[in-house]
C-alpha atoms as a PDB file:
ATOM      1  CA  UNK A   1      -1.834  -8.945  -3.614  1.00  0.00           C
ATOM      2  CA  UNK A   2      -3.611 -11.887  -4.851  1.00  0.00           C
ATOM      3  CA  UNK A   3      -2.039 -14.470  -7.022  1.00  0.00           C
ATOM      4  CA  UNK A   4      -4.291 -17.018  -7.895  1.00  0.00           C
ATOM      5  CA  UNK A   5      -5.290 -18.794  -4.680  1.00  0.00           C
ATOM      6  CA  UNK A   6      -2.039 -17.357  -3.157  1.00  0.00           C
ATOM      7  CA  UNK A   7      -1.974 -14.178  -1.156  1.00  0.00           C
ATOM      8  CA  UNK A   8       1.581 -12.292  -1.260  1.00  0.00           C
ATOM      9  CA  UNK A   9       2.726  -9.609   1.179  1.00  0.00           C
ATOM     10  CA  UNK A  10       5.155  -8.069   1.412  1.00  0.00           C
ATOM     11  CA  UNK A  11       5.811  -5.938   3.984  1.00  0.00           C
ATOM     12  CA  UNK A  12       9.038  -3.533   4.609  1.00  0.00           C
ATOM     13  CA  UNK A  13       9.858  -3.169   8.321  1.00  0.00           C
ATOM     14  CA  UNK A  14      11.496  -0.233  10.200  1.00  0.00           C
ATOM     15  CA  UNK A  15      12.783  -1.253  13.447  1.00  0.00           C
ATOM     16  CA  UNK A  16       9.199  -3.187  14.461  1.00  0.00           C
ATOM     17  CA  UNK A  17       7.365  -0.928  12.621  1.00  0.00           C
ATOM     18  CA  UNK A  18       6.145  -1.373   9.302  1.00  0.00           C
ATOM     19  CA  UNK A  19       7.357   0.919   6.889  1.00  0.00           C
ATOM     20  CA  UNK A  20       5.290  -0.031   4.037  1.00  0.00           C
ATOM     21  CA  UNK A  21       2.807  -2.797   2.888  1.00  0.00           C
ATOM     22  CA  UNK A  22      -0.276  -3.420   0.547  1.00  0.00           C
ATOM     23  CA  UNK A  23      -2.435  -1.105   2.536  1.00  0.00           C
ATOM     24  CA  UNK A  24      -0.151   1.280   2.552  1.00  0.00           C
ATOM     25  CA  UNK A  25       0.923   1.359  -0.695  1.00  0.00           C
ATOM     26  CA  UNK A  26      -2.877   1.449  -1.439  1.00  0.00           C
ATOM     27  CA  UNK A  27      -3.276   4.698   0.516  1.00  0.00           C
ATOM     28  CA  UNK A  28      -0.394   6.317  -1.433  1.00  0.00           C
ATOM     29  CA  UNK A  29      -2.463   5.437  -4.431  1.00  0.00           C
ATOM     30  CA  UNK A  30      -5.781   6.875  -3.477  1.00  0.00           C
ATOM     31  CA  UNK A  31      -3.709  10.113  -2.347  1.00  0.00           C
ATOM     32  CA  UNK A  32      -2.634  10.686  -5.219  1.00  0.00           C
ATOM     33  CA  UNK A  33      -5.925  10.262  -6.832  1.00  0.00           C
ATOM     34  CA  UNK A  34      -8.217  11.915  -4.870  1.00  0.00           C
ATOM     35  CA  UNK A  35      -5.853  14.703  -3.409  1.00  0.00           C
ATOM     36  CA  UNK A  36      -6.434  14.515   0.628  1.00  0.00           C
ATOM     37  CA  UNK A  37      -5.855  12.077   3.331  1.00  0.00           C
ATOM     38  CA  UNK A  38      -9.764  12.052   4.195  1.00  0.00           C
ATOM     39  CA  UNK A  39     -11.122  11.303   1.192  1.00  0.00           C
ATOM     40  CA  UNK A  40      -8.314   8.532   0.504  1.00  0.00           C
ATOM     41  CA  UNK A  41      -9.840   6.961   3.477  1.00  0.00           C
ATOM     42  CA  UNK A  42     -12.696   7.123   2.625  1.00  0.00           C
ATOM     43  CA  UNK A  43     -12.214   5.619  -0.882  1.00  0.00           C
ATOM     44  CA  UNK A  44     -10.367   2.872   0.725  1.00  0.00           C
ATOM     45  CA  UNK A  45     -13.344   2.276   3.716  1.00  0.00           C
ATOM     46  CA  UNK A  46     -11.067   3.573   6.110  1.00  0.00           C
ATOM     47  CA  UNK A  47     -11.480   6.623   8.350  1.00  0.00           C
ATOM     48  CA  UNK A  48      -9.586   9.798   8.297  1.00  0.00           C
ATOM     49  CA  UNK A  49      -7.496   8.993  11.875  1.00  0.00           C
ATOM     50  CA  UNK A  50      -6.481   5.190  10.241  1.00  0.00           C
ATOM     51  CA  UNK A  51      -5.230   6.929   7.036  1.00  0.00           C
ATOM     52  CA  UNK A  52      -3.639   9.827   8.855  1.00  0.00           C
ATOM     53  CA  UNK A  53      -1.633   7.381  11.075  1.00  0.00           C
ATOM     54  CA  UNK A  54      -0.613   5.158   8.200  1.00  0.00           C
ATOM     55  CA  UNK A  55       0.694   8.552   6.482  1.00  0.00           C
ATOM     56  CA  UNK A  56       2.142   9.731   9.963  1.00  0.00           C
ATOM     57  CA  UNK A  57       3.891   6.001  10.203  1.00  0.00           C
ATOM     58  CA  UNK A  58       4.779   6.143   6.859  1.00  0.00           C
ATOM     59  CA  UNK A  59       6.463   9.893   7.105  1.00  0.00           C
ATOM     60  CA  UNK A  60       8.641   8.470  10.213  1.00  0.00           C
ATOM     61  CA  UNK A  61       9.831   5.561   8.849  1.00  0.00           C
ATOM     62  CA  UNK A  62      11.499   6.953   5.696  1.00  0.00           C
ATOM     63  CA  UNK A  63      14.446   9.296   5.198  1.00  0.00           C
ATOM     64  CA  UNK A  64      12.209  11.604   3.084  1.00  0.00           C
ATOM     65  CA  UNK A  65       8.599  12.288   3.609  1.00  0.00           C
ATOM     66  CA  UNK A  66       6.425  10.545   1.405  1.00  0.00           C
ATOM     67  CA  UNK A  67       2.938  12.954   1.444  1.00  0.00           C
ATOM     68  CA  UNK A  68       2.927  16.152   2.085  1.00  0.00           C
ATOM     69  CA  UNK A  69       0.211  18.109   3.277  1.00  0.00           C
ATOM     70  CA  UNK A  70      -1.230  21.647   3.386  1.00  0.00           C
ATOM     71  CA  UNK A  71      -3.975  22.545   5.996  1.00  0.00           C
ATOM     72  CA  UNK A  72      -6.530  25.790   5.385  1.00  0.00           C
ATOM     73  CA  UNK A  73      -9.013  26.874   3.079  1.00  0.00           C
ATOM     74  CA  UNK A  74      -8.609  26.906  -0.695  1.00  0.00           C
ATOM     75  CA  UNK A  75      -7.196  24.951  -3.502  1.00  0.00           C
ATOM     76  CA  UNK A  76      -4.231  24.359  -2.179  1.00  0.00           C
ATOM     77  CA  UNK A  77      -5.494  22.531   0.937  1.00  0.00           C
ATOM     78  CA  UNK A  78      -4.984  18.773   1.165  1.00  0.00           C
ATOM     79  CA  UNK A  79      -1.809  16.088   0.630  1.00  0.00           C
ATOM     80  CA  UNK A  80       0.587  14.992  -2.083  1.00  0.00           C
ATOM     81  CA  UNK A  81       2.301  12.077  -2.562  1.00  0.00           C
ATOM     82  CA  UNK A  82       5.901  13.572  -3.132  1.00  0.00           C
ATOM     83  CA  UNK A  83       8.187  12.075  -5.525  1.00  0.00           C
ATOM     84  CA  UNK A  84      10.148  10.073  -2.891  1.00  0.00           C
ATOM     85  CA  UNK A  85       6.392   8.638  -2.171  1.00  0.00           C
ATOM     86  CA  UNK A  86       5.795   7.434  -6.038  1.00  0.00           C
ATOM     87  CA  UNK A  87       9.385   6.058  -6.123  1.00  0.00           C
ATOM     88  CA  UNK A  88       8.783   4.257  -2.816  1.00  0.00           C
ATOM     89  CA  UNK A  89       5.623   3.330  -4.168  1.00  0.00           C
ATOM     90  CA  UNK A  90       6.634   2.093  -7.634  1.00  0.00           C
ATOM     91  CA  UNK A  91      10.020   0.038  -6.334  1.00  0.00           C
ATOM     92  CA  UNK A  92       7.319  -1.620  -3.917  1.00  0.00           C
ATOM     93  CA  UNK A  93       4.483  -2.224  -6.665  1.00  0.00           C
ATOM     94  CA  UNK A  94       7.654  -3.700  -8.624  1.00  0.00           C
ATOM     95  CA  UNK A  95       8.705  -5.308  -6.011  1.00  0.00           C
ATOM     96  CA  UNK A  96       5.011  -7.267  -5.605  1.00  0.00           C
ATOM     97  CA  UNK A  97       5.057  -8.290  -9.355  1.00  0.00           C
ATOM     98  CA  UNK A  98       8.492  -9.512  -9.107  1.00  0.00           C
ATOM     99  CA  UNK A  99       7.372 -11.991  -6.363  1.00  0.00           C
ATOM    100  CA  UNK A 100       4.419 -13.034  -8.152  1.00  0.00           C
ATOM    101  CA  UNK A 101       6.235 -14.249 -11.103  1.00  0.00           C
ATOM    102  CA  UNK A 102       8.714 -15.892  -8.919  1.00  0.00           C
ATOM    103  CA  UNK A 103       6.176 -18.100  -7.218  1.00  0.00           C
ATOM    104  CA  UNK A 104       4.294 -18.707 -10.461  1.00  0.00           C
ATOM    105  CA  UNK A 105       5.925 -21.901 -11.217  1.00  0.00           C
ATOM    106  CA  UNK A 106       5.395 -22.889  -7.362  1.00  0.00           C
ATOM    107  CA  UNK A 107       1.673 -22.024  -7.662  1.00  0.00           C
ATOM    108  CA  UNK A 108       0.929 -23.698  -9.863  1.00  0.00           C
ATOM    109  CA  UNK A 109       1.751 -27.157  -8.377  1.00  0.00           C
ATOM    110  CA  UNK A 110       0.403 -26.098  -5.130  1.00  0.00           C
ATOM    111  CA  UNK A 111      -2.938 -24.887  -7.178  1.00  0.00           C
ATOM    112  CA  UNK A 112      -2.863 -28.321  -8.824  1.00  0.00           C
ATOM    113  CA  UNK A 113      -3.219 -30.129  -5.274  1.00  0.00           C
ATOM    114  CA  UNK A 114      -6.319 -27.416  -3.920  1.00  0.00           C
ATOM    115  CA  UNK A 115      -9.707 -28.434  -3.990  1.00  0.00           C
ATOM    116  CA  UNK A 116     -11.787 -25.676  -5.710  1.00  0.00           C
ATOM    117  CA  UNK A 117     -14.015 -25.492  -1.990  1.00  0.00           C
ATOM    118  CA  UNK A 118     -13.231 -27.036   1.433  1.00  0.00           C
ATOM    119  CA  UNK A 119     -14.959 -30.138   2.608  1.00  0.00           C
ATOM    120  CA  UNK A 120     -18.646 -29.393   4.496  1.00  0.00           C
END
């Protein structure tokens, strides 16, 4: 996440792993708007294997899954972010905003000090 000319990000490890991050909590996102792994990739520029890891990593790293999937033909085909996903999701979105406004204050001095372009 981008704060000004700060980037935040926050990641959540497990073991060495990381559980969750901006990219991931992006893909959880796109799941749940487009309905399948592949086309969440593909919305995010990513192909289908990166997503599917990221999901797979994702799935391992926390107590509960967070997407499901279905495989086969027919409307019911594709993935789900489950409701441990969107409250993973939203204490980690919360979690981003509450940093930002912590290092608002910060920023601002820091932004005070930045030239607007580096020197040639």
């Amino acid at each position: 996440m981008r704060v000004g000319s700060l980037k935040l990000k926050a990641q959540l490890f497990c073991g060495d792993e990381p559980a969750m991050g901006p990219g991931k909590a992006d893909l959880l996102d796109a799941i749940t708007a487009h309905g399948s792994i592949s086309a969440a990739g593909r919305a995010l520029g990513m192909s289908y294997r990166r997503a599917w890891l990221l999901v797979d990593s994702m799935n391992r790293c926390f107590r509960d899954r967070l997407v499901e999937t279905t495989a086969g033909g027919g409307q019911a085909r594709g993935a789900r972010v489950t409701g441990a996903g969107q409250d993973v999701l939203h204490r980690y979105r919360a979690l981003e905003a509450r940093l930002a406004d912590v290092v608002e204050e910060d920023l601002k001095g820091l932004e005070a000090k930045l030239r607007s372009v580096p020197l040639p």
